[in-house]
C-alpha atoms as a PDB file:
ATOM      1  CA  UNK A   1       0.000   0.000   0.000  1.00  0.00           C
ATOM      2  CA  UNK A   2       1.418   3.248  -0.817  1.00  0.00           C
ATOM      3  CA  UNK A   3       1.908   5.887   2.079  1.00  0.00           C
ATOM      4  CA  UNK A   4       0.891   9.472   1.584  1.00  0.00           C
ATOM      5  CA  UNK A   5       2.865  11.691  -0.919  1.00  0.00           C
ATOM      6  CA  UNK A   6       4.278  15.378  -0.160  1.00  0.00           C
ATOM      7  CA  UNK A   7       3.660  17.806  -2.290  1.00  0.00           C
ATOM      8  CA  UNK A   8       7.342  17.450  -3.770  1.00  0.00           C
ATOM      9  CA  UNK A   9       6.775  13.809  -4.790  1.00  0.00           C
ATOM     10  CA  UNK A  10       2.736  14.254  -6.093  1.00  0.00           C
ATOM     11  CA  UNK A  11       4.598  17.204  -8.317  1.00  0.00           C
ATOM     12  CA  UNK A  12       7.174  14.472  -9.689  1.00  0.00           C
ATOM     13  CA  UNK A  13       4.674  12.121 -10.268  1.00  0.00           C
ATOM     14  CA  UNK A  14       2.938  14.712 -12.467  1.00  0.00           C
ATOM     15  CA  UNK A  15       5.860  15.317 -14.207  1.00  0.00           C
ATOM     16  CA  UNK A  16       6.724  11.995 -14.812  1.00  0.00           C
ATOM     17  CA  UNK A  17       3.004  11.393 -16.348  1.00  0.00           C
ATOM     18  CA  UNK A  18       2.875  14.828 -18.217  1.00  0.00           C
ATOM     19  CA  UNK A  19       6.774  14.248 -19.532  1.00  0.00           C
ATOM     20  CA  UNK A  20       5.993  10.283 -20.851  1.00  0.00           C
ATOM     21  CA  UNK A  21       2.291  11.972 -22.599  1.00  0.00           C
ATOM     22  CA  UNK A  22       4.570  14.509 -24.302  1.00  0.00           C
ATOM     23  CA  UNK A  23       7.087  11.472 -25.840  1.00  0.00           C
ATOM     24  CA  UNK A  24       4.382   9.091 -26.539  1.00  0.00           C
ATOM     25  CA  UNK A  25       2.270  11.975 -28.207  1.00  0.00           C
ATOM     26  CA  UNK A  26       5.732  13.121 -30.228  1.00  0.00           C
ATOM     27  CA  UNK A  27       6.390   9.468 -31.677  1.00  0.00           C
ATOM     28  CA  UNK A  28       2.604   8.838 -32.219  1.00  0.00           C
ATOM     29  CA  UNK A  29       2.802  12.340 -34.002  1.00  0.00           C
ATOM     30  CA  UNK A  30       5.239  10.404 -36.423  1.00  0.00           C
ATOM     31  CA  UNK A  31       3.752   7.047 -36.069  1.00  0.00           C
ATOM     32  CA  UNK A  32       6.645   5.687 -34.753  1.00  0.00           C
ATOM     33  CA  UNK A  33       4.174   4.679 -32.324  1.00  0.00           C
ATOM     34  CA  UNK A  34       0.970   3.328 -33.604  1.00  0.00           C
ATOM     35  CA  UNK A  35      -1.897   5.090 -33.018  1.00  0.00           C
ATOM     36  CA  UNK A  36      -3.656   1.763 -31.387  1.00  0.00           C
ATOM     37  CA  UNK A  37      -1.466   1.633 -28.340  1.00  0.00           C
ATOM     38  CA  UNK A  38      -3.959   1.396 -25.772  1.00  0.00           C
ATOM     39  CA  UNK A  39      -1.556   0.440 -22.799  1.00  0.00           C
ATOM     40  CA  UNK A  40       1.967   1.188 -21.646  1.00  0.00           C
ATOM     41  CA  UNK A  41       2.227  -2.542 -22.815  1.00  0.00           C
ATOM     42  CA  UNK A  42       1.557  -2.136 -26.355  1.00  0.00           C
ATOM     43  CA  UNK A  43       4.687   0.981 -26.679  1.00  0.00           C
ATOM     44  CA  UNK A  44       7.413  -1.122 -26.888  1.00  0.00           C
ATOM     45  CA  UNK A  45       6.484  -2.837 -30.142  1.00  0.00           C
ATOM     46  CA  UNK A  46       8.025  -0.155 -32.196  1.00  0.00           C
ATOM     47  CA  UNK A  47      10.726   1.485 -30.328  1.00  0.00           C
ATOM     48  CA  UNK A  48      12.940   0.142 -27.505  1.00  0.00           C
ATOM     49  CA  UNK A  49      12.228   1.176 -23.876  1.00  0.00           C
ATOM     50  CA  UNK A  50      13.527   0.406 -20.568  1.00  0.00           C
ATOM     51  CA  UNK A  51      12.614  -0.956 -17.650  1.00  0.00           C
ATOM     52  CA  UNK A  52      10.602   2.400 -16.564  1.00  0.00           C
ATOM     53  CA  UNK A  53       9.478   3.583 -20.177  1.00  0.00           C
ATOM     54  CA  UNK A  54       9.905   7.279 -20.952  1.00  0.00           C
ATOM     55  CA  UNK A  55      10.681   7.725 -17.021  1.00  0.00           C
ATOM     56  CA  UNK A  56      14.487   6.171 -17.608  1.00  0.00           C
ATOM     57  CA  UNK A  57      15.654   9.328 -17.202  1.00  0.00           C
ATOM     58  CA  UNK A  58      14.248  10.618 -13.922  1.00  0.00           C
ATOM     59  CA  UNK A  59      14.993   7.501 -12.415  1.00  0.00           C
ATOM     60  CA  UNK A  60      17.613   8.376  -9.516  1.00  0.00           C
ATOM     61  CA  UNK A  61      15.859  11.261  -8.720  1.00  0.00           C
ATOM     62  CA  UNK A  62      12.402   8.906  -8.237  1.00  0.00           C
ATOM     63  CA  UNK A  63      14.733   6.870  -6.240  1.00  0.00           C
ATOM     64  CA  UNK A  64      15.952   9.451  -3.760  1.00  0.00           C
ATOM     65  CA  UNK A  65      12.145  10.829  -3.257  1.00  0.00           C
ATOM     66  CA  UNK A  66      10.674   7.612  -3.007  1.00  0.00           C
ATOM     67  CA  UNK A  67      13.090   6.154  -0.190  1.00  0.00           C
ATOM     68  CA  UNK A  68      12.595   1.872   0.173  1.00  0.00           C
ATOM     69  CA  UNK A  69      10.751   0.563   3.391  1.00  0.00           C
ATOM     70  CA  UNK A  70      13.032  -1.288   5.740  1.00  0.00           C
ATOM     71  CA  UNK A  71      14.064  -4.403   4.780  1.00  0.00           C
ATOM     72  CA  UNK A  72      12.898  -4.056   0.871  1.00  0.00           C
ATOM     73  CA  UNK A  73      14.929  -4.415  -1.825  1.00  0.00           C
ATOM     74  CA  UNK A  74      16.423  -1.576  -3.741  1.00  0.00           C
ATOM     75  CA  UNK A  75      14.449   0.419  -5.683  1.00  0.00           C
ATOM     76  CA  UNK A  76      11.330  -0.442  -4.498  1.00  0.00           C
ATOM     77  CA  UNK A  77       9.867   2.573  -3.153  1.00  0.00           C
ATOM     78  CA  UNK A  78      10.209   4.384  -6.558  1.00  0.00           C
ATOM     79  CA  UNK A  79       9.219   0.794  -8.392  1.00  0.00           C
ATOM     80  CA  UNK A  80       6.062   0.820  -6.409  1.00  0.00           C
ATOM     81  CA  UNK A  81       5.009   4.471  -7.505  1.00  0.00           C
ATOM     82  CA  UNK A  82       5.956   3.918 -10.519  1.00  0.00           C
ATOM     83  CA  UNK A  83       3.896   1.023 -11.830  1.00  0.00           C
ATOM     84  CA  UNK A  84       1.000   1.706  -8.995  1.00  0.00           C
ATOM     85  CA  UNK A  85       0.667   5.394 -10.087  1.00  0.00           C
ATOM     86  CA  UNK A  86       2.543   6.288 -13.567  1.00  0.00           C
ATOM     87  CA  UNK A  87       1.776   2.844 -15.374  1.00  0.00           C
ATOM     88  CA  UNK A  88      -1.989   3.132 -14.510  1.00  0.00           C
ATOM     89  CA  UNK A  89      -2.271   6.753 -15.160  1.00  0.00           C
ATOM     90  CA  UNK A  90      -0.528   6.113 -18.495  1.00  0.00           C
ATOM     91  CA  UNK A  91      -2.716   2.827 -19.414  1.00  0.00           C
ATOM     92  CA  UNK A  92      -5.861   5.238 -18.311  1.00  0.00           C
ATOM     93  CA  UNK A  93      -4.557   8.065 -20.451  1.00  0.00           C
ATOM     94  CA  UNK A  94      -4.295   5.683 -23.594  1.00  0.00           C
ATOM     95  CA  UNK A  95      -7.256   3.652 -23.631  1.00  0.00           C
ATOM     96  CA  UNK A  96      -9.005   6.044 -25.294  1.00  0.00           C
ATOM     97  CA  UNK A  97      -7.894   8.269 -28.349  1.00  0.00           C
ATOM     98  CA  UNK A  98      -4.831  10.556 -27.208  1.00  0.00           C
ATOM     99  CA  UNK A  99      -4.262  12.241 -30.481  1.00  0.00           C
ATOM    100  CA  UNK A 100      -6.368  13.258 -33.409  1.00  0.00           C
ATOM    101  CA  UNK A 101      -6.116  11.557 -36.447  1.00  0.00           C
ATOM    102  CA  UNK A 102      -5.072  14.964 -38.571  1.00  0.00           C
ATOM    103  CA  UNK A 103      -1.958  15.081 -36.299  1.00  0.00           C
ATOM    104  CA  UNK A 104      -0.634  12.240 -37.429  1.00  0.00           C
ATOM    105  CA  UNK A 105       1.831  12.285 -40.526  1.00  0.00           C
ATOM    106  CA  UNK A 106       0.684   8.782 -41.957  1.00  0.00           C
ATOM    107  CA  UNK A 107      -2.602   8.173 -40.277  1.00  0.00           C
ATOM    108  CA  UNK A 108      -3.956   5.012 -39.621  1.00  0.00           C
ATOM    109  CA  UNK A 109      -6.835   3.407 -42.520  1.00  0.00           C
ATOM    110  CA  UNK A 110     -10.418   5.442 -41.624  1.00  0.00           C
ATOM    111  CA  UNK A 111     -12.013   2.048 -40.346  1.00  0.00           C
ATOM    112  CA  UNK A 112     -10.109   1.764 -36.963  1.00  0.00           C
ATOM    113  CA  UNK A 113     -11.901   2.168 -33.789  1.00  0.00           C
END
């Protein structure tokens, strides 16, 4: 169960979701990422991520905000926010339609749904 957040870590957890929107958005925009993606799942088909997605980068910082609970292993206080919180936010975010179809440089046939 996660504990409560301070306002410093509920700000990087919105940055984390708003920064991995902004990359997924820019690589559907060129459909290096297909416009069907309708889970953080379904992103890696077409483009090689790591462990944490577009959040590889803010990594150590997550880390040093989200300190483990004694006696867990390494990384797991910033592994629990991050697929608890950013994953689901992100899978919620792209179940539906994220961009419009006239964004897109090669859109997808008319018939998908």
């Amino acid at each position: 169960m996660l504990r409560p957040m301070t306002a410093v870590q509920s700000a990087f957890v919105d940055m984390c979701i708003a920064d991995a929107k902004y990359h997924i958005l820019s690589l559907m925009e060129v459909t290096v990422i297909g416009y069907e993606a309708r889970c953080c799942n379904d992103l890696g088909g077409n483009i090689v991520v790591g462990k944490y997605g577009f959040c590889e980068h803010q990594v150590t910082l997550g880390r040093e905000l989200f300190p483990d609970a004694p006696g867990q292993p390494e990384g797991s206080g910033f592994d629990e926010v991050y697929y608890d919180i950013i994953c689901t936010a992100l899978d919620d975010w792209l179940s539906g339609p994220v961009i419009p179809l006239e964004q897109i440089q090669s859109p997808p046939p008319l018939g998908y749904d």
